[in-house]
PDB file of N, CA and C in Angstrom:
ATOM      1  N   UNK A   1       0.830  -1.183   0.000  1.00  0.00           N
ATOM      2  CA  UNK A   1       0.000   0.000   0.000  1.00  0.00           C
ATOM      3  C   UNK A   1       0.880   1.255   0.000  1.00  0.00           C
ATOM      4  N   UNK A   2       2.232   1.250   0.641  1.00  0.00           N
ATOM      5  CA  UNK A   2       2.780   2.847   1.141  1.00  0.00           C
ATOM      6  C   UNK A   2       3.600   2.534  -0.579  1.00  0.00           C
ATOM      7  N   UNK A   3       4.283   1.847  -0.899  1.00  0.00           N
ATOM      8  CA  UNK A   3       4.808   1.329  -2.524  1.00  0.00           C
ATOM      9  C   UNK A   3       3.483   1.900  -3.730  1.00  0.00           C
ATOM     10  N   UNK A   4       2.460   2.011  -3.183  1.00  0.00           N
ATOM     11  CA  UNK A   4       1.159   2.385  -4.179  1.00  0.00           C
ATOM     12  C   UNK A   4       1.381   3.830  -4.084  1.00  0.00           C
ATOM     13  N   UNK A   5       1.081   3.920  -2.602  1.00  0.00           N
ATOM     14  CA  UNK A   5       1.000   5.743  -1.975  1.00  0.00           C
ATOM     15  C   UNK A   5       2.210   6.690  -2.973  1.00  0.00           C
ATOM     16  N   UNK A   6       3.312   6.016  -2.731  1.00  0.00           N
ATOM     17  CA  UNK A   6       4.453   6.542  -3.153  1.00  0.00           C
ATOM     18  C   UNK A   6       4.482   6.529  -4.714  1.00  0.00           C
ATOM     19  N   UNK A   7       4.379   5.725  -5.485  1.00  0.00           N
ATOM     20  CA  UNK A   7       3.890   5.686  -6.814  1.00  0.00           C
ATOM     21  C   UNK A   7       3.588   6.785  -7.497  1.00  0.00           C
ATOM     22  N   UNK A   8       2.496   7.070  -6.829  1.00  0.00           N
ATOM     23  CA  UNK A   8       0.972   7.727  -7.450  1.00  0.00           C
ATOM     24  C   UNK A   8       1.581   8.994  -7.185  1.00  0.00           C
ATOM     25  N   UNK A   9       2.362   9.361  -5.893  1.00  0.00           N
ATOM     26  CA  UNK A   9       2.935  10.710  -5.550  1.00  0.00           C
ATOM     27  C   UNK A   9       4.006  11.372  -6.418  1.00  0.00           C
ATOM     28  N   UNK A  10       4.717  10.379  -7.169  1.00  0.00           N
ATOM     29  CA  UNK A  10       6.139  10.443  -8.150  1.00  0.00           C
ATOM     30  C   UNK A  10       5.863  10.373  -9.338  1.00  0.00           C
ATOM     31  N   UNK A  11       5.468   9.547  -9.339  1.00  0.00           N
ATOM     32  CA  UNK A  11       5.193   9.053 -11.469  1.00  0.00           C
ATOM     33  C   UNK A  11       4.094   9.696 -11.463  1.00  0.00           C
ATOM     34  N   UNK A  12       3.746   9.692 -12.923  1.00  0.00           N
ATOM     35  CA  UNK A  12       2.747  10.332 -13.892  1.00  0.00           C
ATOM     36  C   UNK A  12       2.134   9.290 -13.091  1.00  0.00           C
ATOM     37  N   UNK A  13       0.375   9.020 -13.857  1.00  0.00           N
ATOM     38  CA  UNK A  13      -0.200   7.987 -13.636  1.00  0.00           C
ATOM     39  C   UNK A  13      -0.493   7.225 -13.799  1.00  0.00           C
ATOM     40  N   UNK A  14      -0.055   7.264 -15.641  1.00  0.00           N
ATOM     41  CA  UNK A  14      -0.037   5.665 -16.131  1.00  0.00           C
ATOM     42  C   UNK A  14       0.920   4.591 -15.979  1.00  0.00           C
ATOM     43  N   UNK A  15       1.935   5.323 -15.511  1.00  0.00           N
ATOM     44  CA  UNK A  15       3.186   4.381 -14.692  1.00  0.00           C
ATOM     45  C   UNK A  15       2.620   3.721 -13.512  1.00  0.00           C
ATOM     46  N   UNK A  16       2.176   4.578 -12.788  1.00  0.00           N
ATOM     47  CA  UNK A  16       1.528   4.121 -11.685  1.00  0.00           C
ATOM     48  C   UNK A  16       0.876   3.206 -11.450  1.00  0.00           C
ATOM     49  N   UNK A  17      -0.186   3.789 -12.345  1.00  0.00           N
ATOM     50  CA  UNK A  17      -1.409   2.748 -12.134  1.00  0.00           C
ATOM     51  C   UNK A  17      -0.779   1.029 -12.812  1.00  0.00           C
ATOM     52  N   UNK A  18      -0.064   1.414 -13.606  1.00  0.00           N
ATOM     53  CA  UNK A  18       0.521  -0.303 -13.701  1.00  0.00           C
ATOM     54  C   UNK A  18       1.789  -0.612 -12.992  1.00  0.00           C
ATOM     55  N   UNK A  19       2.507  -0.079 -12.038  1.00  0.00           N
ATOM     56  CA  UNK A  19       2.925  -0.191 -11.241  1.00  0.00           C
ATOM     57  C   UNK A  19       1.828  -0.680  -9.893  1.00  0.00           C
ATOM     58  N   UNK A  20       0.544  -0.417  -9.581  1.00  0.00           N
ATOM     59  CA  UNK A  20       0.212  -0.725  -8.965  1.00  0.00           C
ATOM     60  C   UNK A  20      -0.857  -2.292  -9.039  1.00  0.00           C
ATOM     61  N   UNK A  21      -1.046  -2.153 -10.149  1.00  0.00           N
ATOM     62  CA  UNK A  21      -1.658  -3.362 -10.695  1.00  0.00           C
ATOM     63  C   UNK A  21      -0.530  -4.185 -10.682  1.00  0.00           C
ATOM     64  N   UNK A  22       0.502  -4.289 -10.921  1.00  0.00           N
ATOM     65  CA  UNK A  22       1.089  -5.485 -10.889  1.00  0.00           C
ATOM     66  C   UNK A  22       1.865  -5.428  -9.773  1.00  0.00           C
ATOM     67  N   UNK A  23       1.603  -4.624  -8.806  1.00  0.00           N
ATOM     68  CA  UNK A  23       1.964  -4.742  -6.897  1.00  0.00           C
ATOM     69  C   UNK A  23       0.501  -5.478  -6.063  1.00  0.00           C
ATOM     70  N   UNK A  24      -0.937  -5.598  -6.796  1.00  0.00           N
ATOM     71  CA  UNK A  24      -2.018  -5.672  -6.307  1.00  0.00           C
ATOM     72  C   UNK A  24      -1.939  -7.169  -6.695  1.00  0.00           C
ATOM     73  N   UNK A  25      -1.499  -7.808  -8.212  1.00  0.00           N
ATOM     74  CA  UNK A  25      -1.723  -8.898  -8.530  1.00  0.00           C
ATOM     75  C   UNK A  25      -0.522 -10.218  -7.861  1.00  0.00           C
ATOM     76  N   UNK A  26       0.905  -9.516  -7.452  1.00  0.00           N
ATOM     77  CA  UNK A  26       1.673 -10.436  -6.758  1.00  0.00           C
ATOM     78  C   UNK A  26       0.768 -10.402  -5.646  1.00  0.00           C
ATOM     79  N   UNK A  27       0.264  -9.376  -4.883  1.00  0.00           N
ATOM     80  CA  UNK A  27      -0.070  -9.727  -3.450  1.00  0.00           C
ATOM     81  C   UNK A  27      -1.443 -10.531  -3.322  1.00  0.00           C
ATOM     82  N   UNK A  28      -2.354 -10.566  -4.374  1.00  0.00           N
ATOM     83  CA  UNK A  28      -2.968 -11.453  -4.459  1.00  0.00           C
ATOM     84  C   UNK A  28      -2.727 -12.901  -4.430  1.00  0.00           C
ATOM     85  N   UNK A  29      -1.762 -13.266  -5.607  1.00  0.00           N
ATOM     86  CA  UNK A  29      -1.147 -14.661  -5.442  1.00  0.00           C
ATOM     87  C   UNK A  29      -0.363 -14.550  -4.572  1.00  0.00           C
ATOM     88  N   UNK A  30       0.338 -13.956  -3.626  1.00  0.00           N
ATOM     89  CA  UNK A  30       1.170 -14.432  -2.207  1.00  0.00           C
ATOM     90  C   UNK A  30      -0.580 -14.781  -0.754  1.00  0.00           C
ATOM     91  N   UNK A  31      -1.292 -13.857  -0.648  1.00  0.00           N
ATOM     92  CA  UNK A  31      -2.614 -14.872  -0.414  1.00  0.00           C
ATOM     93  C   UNK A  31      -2.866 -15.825  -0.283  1.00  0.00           C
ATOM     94  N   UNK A  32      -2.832 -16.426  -1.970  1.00  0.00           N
ATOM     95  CA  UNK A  32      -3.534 -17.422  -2.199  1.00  0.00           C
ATOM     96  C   UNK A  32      -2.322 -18.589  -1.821  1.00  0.00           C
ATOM     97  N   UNK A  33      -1.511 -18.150  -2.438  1.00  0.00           N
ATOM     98  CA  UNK A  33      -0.047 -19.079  -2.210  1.00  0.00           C
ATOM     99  C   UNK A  33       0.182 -19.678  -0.043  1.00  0.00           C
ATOM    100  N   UNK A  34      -0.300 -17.987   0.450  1.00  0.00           N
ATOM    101  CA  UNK A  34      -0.140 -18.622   1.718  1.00  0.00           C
ATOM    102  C   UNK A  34      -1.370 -19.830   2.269  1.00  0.00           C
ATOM    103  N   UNK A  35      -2.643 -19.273   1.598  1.00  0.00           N
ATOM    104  CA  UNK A  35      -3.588 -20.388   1.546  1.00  0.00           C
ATOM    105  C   UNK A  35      -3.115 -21.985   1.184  1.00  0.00           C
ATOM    106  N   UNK A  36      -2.751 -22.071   0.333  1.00  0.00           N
ATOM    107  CA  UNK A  36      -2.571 -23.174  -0.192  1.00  0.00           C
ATOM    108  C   UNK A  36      -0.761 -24.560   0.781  1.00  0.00           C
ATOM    109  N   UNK A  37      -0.303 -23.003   0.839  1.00  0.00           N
ATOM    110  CA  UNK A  37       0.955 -23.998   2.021  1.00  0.00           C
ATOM    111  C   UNK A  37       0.506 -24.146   3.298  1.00  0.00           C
ATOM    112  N   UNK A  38      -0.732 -23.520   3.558  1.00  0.00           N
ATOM    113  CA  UNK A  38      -0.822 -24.047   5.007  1.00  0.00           C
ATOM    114  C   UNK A  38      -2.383 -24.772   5.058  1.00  0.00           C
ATOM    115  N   UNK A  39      -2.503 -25.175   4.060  1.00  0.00           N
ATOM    116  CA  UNK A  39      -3.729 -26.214   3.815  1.00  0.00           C
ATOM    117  C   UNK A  39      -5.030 -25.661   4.637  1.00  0.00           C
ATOM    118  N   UNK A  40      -5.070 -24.338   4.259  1.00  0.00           N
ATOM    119  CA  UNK A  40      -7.259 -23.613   4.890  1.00  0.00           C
ATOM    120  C   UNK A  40      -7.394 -23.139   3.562  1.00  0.00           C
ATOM    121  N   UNK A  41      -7.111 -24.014   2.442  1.00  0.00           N
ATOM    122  CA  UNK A  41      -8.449 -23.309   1.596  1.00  0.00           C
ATOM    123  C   UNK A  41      -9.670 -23.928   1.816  1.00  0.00           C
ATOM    124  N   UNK A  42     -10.529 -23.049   2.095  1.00  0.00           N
ATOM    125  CA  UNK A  42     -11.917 -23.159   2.568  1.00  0.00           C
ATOM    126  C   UNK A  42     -12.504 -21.905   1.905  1.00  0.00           C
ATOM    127  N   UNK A  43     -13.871 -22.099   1.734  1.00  0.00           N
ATOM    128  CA  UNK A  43     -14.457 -20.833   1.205  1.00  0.00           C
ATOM    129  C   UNK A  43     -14.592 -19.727   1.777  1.00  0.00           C
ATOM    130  N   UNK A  44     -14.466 -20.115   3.083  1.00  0.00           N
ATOM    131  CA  UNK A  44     -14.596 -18.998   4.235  1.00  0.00           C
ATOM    132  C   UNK A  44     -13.149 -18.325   3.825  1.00  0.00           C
ATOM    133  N   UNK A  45     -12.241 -18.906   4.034  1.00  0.00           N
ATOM    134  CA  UNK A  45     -10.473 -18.561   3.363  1.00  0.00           C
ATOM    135  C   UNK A  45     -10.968 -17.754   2.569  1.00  0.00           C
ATOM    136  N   UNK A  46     -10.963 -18.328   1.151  1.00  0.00           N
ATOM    137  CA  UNK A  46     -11.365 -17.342  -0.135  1.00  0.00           C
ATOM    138  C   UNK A  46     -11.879 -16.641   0.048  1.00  0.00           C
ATOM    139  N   UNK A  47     -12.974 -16.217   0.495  1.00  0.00           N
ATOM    140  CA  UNK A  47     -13.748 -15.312   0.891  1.00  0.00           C
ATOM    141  C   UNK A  47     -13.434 -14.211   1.772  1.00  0.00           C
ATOM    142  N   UNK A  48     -12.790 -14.398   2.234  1.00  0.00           N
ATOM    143  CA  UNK A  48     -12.141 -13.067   3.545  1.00  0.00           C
ATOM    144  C   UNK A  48     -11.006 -12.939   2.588  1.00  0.00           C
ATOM    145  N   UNK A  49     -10.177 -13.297   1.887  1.00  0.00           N
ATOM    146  CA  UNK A  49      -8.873 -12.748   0.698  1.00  0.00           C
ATOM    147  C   UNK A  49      -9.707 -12.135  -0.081  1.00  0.00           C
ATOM    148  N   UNK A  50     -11.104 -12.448  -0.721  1.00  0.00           N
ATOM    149  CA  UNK A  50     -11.240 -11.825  -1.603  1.00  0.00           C
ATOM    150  C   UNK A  50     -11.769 -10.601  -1.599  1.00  0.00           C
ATOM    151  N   UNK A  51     -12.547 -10.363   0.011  1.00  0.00           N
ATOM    152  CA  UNK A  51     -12.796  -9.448   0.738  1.00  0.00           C
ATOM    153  C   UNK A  51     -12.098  -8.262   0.794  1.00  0.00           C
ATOM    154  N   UNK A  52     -10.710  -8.830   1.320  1.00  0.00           N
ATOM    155  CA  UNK A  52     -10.022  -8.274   1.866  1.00  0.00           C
ATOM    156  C   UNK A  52      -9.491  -7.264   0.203  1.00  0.00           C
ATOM    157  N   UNK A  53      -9.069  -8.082  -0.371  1.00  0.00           N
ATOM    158  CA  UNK A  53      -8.655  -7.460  -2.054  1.00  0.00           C
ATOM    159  C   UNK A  53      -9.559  -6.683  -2.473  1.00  0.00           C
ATOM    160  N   UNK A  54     -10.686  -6.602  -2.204  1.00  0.00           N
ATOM    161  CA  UNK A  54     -11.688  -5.673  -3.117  1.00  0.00           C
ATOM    162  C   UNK A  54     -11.646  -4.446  -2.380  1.00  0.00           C
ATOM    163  N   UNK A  55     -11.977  -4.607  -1.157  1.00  0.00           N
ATOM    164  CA  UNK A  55     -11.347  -3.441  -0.161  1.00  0.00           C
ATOM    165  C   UNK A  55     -10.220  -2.410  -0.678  1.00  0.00           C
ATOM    166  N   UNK A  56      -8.654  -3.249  -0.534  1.00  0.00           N
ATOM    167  CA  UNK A  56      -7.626  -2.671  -1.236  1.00  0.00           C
ATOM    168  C   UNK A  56      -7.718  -2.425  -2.922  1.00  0.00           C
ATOM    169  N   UNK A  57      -8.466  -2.876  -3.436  1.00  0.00           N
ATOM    170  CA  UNK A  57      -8.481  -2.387  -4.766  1.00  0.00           C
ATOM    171  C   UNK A  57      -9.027  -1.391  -4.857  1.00  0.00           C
ATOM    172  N   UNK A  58     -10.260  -1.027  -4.214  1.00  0.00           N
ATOM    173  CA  UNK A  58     -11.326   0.205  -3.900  1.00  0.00           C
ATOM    174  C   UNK A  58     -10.323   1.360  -3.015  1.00  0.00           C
ATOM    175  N   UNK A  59      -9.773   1.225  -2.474  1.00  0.00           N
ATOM    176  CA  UNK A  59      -8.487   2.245  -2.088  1.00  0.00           C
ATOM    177  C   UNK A  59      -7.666   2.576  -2.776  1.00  0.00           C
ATOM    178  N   UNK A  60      -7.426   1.487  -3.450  1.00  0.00           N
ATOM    179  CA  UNK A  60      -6.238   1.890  -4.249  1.00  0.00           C
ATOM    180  C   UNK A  60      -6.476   2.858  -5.790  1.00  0.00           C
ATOM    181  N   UNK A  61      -8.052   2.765  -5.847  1.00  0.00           N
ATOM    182  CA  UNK A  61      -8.409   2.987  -7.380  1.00  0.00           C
ATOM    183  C   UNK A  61      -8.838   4.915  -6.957  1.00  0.00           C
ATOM    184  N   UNK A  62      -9.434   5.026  -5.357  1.00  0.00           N
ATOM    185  CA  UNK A  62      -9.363   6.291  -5.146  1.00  0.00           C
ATOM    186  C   UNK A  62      -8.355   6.858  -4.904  1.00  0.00           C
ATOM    187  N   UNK A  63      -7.179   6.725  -5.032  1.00  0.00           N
ATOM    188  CA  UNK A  63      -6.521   7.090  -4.652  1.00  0.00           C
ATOM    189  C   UNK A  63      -5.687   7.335  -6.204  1.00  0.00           C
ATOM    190  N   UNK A  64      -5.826   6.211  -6.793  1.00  0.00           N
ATOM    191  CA  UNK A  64      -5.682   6.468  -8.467  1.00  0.00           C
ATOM    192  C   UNK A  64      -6.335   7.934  -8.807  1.00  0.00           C
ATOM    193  N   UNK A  65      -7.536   7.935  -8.850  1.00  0.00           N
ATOM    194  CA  UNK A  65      -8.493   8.795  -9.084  1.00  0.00           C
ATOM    195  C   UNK A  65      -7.858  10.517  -8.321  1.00  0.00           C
ATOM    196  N   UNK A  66      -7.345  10.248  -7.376  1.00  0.00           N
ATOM    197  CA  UNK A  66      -7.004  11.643  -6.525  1.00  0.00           C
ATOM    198  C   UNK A  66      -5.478  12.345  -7.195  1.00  0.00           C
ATOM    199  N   UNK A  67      -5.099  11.160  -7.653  1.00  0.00           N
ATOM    200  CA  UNK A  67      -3.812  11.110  -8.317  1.00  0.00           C
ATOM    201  C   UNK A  67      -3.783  12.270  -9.694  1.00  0.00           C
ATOM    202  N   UNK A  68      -4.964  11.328 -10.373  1.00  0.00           N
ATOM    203  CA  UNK A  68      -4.802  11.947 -11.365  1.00  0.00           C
ATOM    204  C   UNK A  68      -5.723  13.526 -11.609  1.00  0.00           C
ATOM    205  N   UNK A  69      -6.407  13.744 -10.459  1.00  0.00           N
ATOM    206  CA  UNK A  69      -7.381  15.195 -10.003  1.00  0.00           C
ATOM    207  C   UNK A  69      -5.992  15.857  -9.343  1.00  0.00           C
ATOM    208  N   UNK A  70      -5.198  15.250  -9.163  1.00  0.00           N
ATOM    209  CA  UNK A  70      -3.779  16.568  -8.779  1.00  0.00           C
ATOM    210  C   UNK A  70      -3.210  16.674  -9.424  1.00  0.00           C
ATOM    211  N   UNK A  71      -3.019  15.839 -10.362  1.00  0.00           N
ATOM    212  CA  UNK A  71      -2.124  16.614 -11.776  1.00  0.00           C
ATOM    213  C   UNK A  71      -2.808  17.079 -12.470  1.00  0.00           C
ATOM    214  N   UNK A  72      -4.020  16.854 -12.736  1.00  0.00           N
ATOM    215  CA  UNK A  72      -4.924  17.798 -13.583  1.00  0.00           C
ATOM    216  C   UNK A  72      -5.108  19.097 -13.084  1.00  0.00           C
ATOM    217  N   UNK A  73      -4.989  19.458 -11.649  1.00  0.00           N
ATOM    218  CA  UNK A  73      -4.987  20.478 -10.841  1.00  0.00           C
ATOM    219  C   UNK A  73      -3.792  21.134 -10.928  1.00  0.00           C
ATOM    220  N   UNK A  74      -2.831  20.552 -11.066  1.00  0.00           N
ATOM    221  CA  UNK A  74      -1.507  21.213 -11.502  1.00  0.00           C
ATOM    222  C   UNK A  74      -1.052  21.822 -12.555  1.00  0.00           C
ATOM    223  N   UNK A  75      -1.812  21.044 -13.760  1.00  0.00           N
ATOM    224  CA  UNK A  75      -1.671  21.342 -15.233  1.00  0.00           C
ATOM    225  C   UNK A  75      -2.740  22.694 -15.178  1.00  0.00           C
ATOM    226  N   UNK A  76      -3.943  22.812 -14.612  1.00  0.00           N
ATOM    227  CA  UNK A  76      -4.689  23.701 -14.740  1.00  0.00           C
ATOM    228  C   UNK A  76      -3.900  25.280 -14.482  1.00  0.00           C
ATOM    229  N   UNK A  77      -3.394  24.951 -13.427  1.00  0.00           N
ATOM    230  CA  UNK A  77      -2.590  26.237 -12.473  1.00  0.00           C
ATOM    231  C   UNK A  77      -2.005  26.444 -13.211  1.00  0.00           C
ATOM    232  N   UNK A  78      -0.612  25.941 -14.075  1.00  0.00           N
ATOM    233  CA  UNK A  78      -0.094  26.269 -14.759  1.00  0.00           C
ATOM    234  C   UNK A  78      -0.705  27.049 -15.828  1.00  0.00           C
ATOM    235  N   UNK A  79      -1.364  26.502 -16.591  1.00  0.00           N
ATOM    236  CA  UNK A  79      -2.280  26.924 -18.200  1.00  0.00           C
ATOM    237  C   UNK A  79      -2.677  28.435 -17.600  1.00  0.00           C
ATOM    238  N   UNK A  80      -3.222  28.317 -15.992  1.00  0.00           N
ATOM    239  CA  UNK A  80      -3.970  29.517 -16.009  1.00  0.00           C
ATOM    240  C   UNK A  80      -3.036  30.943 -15.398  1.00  0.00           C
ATOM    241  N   UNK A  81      -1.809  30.582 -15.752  1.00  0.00           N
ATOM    242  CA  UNK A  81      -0.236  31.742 -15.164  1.00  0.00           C
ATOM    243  C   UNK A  81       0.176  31.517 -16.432  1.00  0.00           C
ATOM    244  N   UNK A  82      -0.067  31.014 -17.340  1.00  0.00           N
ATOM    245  CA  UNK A  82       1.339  31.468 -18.389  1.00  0.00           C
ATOM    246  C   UNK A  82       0.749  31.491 -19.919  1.00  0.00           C
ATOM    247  N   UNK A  83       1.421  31.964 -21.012  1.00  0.00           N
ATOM    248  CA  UNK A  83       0.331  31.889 -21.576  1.00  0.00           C
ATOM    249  C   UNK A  83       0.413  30.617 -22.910  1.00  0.00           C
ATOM    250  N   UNK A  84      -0.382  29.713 -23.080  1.00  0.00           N
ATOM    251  CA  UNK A  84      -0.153  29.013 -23.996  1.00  0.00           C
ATOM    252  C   UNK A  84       0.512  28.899 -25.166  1.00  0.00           C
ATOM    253  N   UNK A  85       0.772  29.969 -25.668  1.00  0.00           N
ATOM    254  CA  UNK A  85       1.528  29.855 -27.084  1.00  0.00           C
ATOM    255  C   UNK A  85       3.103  29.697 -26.520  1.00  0.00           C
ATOM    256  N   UNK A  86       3.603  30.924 -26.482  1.00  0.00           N
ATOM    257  CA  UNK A  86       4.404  31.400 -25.627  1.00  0.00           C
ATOM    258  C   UNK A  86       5.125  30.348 -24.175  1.00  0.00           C
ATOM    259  N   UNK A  87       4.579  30.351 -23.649  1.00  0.00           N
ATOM    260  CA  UNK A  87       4.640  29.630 -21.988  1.00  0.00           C
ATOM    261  C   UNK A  87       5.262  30.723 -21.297  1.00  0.00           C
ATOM    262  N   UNK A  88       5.431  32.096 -21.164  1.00  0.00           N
ATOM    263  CA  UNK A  88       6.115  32.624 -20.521  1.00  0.00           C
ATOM    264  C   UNK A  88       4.419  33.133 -19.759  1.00  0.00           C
ATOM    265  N   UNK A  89       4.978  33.577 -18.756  1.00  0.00           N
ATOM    266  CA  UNK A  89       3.717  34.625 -17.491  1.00  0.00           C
ATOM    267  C   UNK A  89       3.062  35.488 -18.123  1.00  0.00           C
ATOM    268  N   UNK A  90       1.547  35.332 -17.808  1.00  0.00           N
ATOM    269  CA  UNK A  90       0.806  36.134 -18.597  1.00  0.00           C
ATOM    270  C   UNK A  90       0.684  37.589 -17.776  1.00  0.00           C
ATOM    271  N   UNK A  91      -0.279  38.420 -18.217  1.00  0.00           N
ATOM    272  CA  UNK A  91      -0.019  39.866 -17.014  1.00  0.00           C
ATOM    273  C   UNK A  91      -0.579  39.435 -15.762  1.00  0.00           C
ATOM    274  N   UNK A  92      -1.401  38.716 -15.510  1.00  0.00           N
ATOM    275  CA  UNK A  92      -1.640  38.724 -13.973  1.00  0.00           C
ATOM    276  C   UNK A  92      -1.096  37.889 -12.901  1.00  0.00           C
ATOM    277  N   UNK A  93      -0.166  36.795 -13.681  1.00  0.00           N
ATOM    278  CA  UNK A  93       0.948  36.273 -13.233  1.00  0.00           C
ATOM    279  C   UNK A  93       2.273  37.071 -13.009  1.00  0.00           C
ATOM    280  N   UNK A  94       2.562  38.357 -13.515  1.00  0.00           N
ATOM    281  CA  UNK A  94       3.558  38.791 -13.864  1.00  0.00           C
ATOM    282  C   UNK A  94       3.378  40.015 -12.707  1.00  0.00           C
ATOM    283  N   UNK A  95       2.096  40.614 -12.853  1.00  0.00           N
ATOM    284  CA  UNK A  95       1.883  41.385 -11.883  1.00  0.00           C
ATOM    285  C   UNK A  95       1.866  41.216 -10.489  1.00  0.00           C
ATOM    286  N   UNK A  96       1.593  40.087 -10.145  1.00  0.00           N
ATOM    287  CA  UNK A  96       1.453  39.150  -9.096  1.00  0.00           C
ATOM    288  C   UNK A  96       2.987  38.778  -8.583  1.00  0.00           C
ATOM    289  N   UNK A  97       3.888  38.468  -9.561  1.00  0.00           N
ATOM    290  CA  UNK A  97       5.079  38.599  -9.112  1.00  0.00           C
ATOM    291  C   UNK A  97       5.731  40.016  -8.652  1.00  0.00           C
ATOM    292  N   UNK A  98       5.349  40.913  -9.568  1.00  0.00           N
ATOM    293  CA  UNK A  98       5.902  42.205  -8.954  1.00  0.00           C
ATOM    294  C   UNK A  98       5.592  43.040  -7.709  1.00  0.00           C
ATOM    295  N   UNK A  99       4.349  42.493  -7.614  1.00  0.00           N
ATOM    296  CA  UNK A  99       3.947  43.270  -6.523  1.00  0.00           C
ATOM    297  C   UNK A  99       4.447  42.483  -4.912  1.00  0.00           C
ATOM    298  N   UNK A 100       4.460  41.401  -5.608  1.00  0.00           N
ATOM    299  CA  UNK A 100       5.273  40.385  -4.538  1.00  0.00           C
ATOM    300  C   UNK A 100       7.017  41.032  -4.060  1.00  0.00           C
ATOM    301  N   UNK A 101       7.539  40.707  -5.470  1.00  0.00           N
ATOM    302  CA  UNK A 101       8.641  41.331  -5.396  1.00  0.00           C
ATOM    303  C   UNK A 101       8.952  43.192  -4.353  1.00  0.00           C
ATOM    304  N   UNK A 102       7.904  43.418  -4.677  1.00  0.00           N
ATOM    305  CA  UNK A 102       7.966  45.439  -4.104  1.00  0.00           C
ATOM    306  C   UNK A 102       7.657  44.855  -3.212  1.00  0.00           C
ATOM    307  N   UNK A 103       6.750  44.045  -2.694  1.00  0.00           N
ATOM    308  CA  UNK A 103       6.278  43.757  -1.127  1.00  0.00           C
ATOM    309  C   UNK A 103       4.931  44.830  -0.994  1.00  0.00           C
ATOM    310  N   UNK A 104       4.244  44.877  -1.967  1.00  0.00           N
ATOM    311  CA  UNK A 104       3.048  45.293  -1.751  1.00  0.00           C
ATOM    312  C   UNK A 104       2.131  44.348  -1.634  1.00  0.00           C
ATOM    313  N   UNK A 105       0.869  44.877  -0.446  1.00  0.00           N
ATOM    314  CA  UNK A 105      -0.003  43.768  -0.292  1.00  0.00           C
ATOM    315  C   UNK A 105      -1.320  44.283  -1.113  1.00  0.00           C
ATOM    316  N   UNK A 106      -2.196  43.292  -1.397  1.00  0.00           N
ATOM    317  CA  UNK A 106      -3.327  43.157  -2.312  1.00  0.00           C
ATOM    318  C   UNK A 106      -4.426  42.767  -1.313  1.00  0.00           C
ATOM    319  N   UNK A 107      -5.593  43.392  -1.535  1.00  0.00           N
ATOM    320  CA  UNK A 107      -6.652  43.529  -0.680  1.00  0.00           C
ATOM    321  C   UNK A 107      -7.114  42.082  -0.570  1.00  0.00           C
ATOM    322  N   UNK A 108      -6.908  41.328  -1.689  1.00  0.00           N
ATOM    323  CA  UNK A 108      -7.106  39.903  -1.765  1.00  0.00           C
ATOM    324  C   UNK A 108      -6.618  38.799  -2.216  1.00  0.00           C
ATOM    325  N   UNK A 109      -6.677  38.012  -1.811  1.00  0.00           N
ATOM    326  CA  UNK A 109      -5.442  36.694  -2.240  1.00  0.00           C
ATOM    327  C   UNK A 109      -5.405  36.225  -3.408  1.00  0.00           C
ATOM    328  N   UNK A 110      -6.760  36.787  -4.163  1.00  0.00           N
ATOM    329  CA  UNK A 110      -7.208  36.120  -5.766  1.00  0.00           C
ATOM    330  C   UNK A 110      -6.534  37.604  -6.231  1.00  0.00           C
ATOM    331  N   UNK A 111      -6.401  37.186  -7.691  1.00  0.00           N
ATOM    332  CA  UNK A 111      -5.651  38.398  -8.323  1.00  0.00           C
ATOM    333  C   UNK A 111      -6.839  38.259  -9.564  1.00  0.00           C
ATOM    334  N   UNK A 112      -8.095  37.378  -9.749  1.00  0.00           N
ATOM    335  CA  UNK A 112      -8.672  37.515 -10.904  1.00  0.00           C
ATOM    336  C   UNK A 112      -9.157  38.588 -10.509  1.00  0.00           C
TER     337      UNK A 112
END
C-alpha cells in the first residue's frame, strides 16, 4: 500500500497505475499461495482474501483517481499563469510577481 502511496505521488499515472496493478496482482497470489501452504483453503479462506482485495483495490483505485485530479490540478494552475503559445507569465501572473517582489499587499489573495 505505502509502494502504491508513493507511486501515485512520483510518477505520472499511467506508470503508476501499472505499477500498482502489478503490486495488487503479486499480493494477491502471495494470499492465495499462503492459503494453499498451510492447507485452509476453505471458502470462508477465499472469501475473507477476496474481501479483503476488493477493499484494497477500492483504495487503491481512489486514490488512483485523486492522483490523477492533482495533476490535472496542476496542469490547470499552470495553463492559467502562463500563456499558452508562448509559456512565458501572462499579465496577472507577472503582476502578481511584482507586486510580490515590491512587497506590496493586495486587498485579496485572488488576483482575478
Amino acid at each position: 500500500m505505502g509502494l502504491s502511496i508513493l507511486g501515485l505521488l512520483v510518477l505520472r499515472p499511467r506508470p503508476a497505475v501499472l505499477g500498482i496493478a502489478a503490486l495488487f496482482t503479486l499480493h494477491t497470489a502471495a494470499e492465495v499461495a499462503r492459503l494453499v501452504l498451510h492447507d485452509a483453503v476453505t471458502p470462508a479462506a477465499l472469501g475473507r482474501v477476496a474481501s479483503g482485495q476488493l477493499m484494497l483495490l477500492a483504495i487503491l483505485g481512489l486514490l488512483t483517481v485523486l492522483a490523477h485530479y492533482r495533476r490535472w490540478w496542476s496542469d490547470a494552475e499552470g495553463l492559467a499563469r502562463t500563456d499558452a503559445l508562448t509559456h512565458v507569465p501572462n499579465r496577472r501572473e507577472t503582476q502578481r510577481c511584482l507586486q510580490a517582489a515590491l512587497g506590496v499587499r493586495t486587498r485579496s489573495a485572488c488576483c482575478c
